[in-house]
N, C-alpha and C. Protein backbone atom coordinates (compact mmCIF):
# COMPACT_ATOMS: atom_id res chain seq x y z
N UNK A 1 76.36 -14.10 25.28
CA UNK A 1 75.20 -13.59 25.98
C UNK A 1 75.51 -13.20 27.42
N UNK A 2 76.63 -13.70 27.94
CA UNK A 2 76.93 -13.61 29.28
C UNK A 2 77.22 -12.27 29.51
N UNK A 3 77.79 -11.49 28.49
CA UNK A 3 78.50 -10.05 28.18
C UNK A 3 77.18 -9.05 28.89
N UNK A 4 75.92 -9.33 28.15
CA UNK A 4 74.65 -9.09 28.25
C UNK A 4 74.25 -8.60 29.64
N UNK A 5 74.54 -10.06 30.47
CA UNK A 5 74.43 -9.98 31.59
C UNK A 5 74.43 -9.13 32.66
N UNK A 6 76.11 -9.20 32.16
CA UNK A 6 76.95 -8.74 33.25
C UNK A 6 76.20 -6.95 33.44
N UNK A 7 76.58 -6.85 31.52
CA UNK A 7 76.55 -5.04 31.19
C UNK A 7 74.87 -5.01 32.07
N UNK A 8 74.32 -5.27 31.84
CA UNK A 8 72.90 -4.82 32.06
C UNK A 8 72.62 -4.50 33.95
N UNK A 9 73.72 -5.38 34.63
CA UNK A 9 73.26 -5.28 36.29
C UNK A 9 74.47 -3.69 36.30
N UNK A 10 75.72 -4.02 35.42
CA UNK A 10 76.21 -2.45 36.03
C UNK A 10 75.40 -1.46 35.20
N UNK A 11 74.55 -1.42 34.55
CA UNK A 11 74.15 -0.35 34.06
C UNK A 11 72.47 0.41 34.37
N UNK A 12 72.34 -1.01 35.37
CA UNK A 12 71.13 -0.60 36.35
C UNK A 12 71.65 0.07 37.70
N UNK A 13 72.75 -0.66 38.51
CA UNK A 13 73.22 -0.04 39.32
C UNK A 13 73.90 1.43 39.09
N UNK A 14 74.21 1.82 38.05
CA UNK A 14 74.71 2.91 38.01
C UNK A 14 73.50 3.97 38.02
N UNK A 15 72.53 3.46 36.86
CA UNK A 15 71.39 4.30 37.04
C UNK A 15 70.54 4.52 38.45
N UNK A 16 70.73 4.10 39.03
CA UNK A 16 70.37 4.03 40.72
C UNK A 16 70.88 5.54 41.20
N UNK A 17 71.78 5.97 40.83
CA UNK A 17 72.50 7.29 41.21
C UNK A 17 72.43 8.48 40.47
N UNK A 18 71.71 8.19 39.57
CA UNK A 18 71.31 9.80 38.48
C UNK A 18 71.25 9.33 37.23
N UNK A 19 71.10 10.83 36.50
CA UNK A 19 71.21 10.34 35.38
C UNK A 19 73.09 10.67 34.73
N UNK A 20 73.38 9.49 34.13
CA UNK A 20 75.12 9.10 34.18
C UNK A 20 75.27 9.69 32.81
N UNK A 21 76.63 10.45 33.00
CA UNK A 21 77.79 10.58 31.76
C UNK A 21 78.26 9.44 31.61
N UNK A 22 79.20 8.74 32.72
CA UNK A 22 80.08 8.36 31.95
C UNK A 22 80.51 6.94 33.33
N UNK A 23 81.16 5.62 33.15
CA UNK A 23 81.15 4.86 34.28
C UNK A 23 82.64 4.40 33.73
N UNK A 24 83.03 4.07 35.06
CA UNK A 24 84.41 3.42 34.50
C UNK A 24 84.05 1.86 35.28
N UNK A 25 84.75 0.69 34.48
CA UNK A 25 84.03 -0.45 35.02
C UNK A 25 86.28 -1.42 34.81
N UNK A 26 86.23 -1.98 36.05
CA UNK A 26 87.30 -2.78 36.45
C UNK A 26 87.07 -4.21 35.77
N UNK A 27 88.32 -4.50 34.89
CA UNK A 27 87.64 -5.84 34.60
C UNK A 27 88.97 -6.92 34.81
N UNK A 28 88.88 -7.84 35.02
CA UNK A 28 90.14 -8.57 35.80
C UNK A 28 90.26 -9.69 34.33
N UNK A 29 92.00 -9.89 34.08
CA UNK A 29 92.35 -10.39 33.25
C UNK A 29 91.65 -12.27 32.83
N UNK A 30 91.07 -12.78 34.38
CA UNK A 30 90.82 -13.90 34.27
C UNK A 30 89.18 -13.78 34.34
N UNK A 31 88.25 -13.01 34.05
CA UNK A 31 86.96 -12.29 33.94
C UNK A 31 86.08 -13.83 32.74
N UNK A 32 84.96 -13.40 33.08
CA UNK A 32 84.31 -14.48 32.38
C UNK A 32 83.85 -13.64 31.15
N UNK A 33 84.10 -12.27 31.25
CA UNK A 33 84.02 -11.25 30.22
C UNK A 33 85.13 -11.12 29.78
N UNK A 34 86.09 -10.58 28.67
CA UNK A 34 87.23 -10.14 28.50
C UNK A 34 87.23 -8.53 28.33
N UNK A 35 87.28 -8.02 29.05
CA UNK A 35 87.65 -6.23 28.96
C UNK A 35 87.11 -5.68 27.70
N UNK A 36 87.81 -5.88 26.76
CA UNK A 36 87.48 -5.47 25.20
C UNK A 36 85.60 -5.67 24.69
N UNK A 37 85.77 -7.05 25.18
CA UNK A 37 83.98 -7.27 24.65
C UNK A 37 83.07 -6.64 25.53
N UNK A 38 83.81 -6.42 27.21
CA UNK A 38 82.87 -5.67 28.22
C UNK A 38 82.49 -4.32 27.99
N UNK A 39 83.35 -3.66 27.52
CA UNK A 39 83.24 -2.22 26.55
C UNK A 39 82.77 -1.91 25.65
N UNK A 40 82.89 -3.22 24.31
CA UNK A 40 81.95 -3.18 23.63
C UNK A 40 80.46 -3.11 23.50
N UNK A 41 79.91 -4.12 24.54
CA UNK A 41 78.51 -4.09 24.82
C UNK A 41 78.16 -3.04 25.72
N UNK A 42 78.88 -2.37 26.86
CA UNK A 42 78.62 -1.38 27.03
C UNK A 42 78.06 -0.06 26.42
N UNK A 43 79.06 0.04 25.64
CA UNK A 43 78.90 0.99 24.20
C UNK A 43 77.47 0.98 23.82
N UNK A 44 77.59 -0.19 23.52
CA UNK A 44 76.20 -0.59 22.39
C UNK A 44 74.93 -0.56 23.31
N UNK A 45 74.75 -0.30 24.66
CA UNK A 45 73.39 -0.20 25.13
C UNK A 45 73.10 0.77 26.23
N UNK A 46 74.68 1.76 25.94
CA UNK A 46 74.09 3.47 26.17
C UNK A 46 75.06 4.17 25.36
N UNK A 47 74.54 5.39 26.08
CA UNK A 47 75.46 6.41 25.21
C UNK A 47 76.15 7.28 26.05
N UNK A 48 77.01 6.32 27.08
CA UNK A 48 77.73 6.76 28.16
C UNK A 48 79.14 6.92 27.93
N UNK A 49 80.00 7.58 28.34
CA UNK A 49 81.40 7.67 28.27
C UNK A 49 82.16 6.00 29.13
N UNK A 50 82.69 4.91 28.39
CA UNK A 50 82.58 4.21 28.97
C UNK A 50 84.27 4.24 29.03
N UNK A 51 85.00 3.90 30.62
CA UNK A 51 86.30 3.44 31.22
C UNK A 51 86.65 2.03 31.17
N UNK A 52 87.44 1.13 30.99
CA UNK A 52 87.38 -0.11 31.52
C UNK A 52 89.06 -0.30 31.86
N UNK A 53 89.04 -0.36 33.71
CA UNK A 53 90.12 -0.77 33.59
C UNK A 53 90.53 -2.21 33.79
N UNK A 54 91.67 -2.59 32.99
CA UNK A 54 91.63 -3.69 32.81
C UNK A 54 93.32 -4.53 34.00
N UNK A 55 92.70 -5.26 34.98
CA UNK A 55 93.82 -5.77 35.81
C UNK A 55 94.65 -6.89 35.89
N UNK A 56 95.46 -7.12 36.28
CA UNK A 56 96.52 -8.85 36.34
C UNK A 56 96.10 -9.85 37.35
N UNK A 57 95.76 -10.57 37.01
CA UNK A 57 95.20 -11.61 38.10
C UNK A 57 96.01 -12.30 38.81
N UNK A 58 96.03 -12.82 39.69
CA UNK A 58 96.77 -13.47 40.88
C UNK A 58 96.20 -14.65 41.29
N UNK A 59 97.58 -15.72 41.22
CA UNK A 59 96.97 -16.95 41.47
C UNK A 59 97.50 -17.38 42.57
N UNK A 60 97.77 -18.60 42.96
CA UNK A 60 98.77 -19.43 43.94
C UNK A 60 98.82 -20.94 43.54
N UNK A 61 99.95 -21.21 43.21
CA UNK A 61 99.86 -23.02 43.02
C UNK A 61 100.32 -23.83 44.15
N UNK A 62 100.29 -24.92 43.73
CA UNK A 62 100.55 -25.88 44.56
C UNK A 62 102.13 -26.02 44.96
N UNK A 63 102.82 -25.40 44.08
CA UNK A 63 104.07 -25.28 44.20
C UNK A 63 105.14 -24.38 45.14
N UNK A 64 103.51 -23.42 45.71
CA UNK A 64 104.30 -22.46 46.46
C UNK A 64 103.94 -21.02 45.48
N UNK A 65 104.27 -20.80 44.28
CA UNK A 65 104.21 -19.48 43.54
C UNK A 65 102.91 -18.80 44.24
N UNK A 66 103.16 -17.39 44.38
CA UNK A 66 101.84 -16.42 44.17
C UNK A 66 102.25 -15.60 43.38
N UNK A 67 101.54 -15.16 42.25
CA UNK A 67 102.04 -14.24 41.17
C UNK A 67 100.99 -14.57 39.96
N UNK A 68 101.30 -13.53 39.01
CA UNK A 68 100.31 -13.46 37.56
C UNK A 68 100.12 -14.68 37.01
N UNK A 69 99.58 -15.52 36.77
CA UNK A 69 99.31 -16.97 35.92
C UNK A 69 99.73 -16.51 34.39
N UNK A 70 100.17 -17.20 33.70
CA UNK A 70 100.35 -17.23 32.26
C UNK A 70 99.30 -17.59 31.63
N UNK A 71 98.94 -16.88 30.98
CA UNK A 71 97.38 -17.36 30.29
C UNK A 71 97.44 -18.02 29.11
N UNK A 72 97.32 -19.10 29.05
CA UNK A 72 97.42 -19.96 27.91
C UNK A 72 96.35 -20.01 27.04
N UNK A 73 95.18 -19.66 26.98
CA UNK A 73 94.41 -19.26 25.76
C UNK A 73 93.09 -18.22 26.83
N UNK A 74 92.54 -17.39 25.59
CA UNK A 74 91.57 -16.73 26.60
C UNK A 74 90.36 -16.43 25.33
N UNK A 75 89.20 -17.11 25.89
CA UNK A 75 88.09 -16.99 24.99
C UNK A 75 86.99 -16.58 24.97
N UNK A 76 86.05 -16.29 24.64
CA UNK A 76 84.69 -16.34 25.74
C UNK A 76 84.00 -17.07 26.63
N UNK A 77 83.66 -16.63 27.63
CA UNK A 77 83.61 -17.35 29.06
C UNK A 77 84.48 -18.29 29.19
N UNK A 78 85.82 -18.52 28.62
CA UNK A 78 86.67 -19.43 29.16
C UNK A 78 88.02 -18.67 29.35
N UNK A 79 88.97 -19.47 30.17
CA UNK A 79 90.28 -19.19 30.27
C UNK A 79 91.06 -20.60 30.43
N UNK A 80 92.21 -20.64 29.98
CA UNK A 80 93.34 -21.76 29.79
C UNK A 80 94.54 -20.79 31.18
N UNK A 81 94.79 -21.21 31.87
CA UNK A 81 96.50 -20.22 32.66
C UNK A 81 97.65 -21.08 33.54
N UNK A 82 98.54 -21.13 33.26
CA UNK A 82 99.25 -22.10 34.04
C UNK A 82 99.86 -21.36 35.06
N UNK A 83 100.61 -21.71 36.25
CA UNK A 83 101.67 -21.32 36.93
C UNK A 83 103.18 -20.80 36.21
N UNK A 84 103.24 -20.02 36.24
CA UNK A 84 104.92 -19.45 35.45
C UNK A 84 105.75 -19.95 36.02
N UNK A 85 105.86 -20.51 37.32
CA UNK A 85 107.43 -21.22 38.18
C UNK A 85 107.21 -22.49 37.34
N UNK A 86 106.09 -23.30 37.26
CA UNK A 86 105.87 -24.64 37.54
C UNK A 86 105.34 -25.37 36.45
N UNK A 87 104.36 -24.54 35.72
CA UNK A 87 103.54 -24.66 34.46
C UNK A 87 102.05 -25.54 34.73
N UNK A 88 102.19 -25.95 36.29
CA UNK A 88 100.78 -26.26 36.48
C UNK A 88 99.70 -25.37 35.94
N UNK A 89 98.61 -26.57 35.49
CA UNK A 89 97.76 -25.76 34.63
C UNK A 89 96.59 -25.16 35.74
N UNK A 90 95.81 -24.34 36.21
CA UNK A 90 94.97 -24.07 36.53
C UNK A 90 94.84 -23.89 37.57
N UNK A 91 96.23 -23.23 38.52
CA UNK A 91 96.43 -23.10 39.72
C UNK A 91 95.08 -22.05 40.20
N UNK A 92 94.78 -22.33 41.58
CA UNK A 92 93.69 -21.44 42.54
C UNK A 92 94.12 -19.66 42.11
N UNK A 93 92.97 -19.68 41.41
CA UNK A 93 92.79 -17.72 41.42
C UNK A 93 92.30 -17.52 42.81
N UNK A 94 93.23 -16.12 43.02
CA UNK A 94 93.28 -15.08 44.27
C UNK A 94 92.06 -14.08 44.01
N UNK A 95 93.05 -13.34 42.78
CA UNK A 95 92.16 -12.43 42.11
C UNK A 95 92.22 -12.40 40.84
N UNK A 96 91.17 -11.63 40.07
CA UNK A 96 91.38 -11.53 38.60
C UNK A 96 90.36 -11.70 37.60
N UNK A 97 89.35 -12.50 38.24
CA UNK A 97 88.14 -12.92 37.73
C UNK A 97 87.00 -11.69 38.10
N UNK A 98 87.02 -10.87 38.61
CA UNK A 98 86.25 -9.77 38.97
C UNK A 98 86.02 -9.16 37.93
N UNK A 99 84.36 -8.59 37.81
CA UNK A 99 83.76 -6.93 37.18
C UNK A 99 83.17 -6.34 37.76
N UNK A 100 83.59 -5.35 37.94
CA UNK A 100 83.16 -4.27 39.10
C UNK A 100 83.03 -2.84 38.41
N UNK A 101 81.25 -2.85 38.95
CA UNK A 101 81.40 -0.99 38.74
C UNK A 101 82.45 0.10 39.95
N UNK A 102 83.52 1.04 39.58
CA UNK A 102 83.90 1.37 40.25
C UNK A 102 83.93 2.83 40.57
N UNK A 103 83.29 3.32 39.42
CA UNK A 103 83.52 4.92 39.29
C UNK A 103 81.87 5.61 38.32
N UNK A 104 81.29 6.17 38.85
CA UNK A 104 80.11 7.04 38.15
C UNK A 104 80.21 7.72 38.12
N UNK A 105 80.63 8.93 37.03
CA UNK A 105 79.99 10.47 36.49
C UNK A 105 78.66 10.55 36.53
N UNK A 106 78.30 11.33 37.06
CA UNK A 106 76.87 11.96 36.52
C UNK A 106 76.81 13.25 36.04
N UNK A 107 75.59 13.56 35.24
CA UNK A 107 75.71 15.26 34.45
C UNK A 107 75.28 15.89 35.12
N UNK A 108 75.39 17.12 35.24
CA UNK A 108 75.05 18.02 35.64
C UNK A 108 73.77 18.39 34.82
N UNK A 109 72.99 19.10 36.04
CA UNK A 109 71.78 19.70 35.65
C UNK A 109 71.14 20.91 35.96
C-alpha cells in the first residue's frame, strides 16, 4: 500500500504543471519502494509514459568505508545491506533511499 502512497503525491505534483505525457521518477536502490513496483503502480493509475531511474545507494560504516552497501535481501518496504569492506550489517545510508519526481513532459495543445 505504501507504493500507493508514494505514486499518488508524484502524480498530483506533476499534475500541478499541465496536463502530462509522460514523468520520469528517480528511485534509489535502498527506497521503501523498489523501482520495478514504483513503475508498476504508476502504470496502473495513468496513462502516462512512465521513466524510472533507478540509482546505487551510498552508505558509510563504522569502519571507515563510504561506498555502495551490499544488499542482502530487498523486499517490500524493507531492506537487509551490509558494508562490503567489513560486512557490518546496516551501516548509516548517505543516499539511496530517495523517490523523486524529476522530469515532466507535458502535451502539447
Amino acid at each position: 500500500m505504501h507504493e500507493q502512497i508514494f505514486a499518488k503525491q508524484i502524480i498530483d505534483e506533476a499534475s500541478k504543471h499541465g496536463k502530462v505525457e509522460g514523468i520520469t521518477v528517480s528511485v534509489g536502490d535502498l527506497a521503501h519502494v523498489p523501482a520495478d513496483d514504483m513503475r508498476n503502480i504508476l502504470v496502473s493509475m495513468t496513462d502516462w509514459n512512465i521513466s524510472i531511474l533507478n540509482y546505487k545507494a551510498t552508505v558509510e560504516c563504522d569502519c571507515g568505508e563510504i561506498g555502495e552497501p551490499k544488499i542482502v535481501e530487498k523486499g517490500h518496504d524493507h531492506n537487509v545491506f551490509k558494508c562490503r569492506s567489513c560486512g557490518k550489517l546496516m551501516p548509516k545510508i548517505l543516499s539511496g533511499e530517495e523517490i523523486a519526481l524529476v522530469d515532466i513532459t507535458l502535451k502539447d495543445e
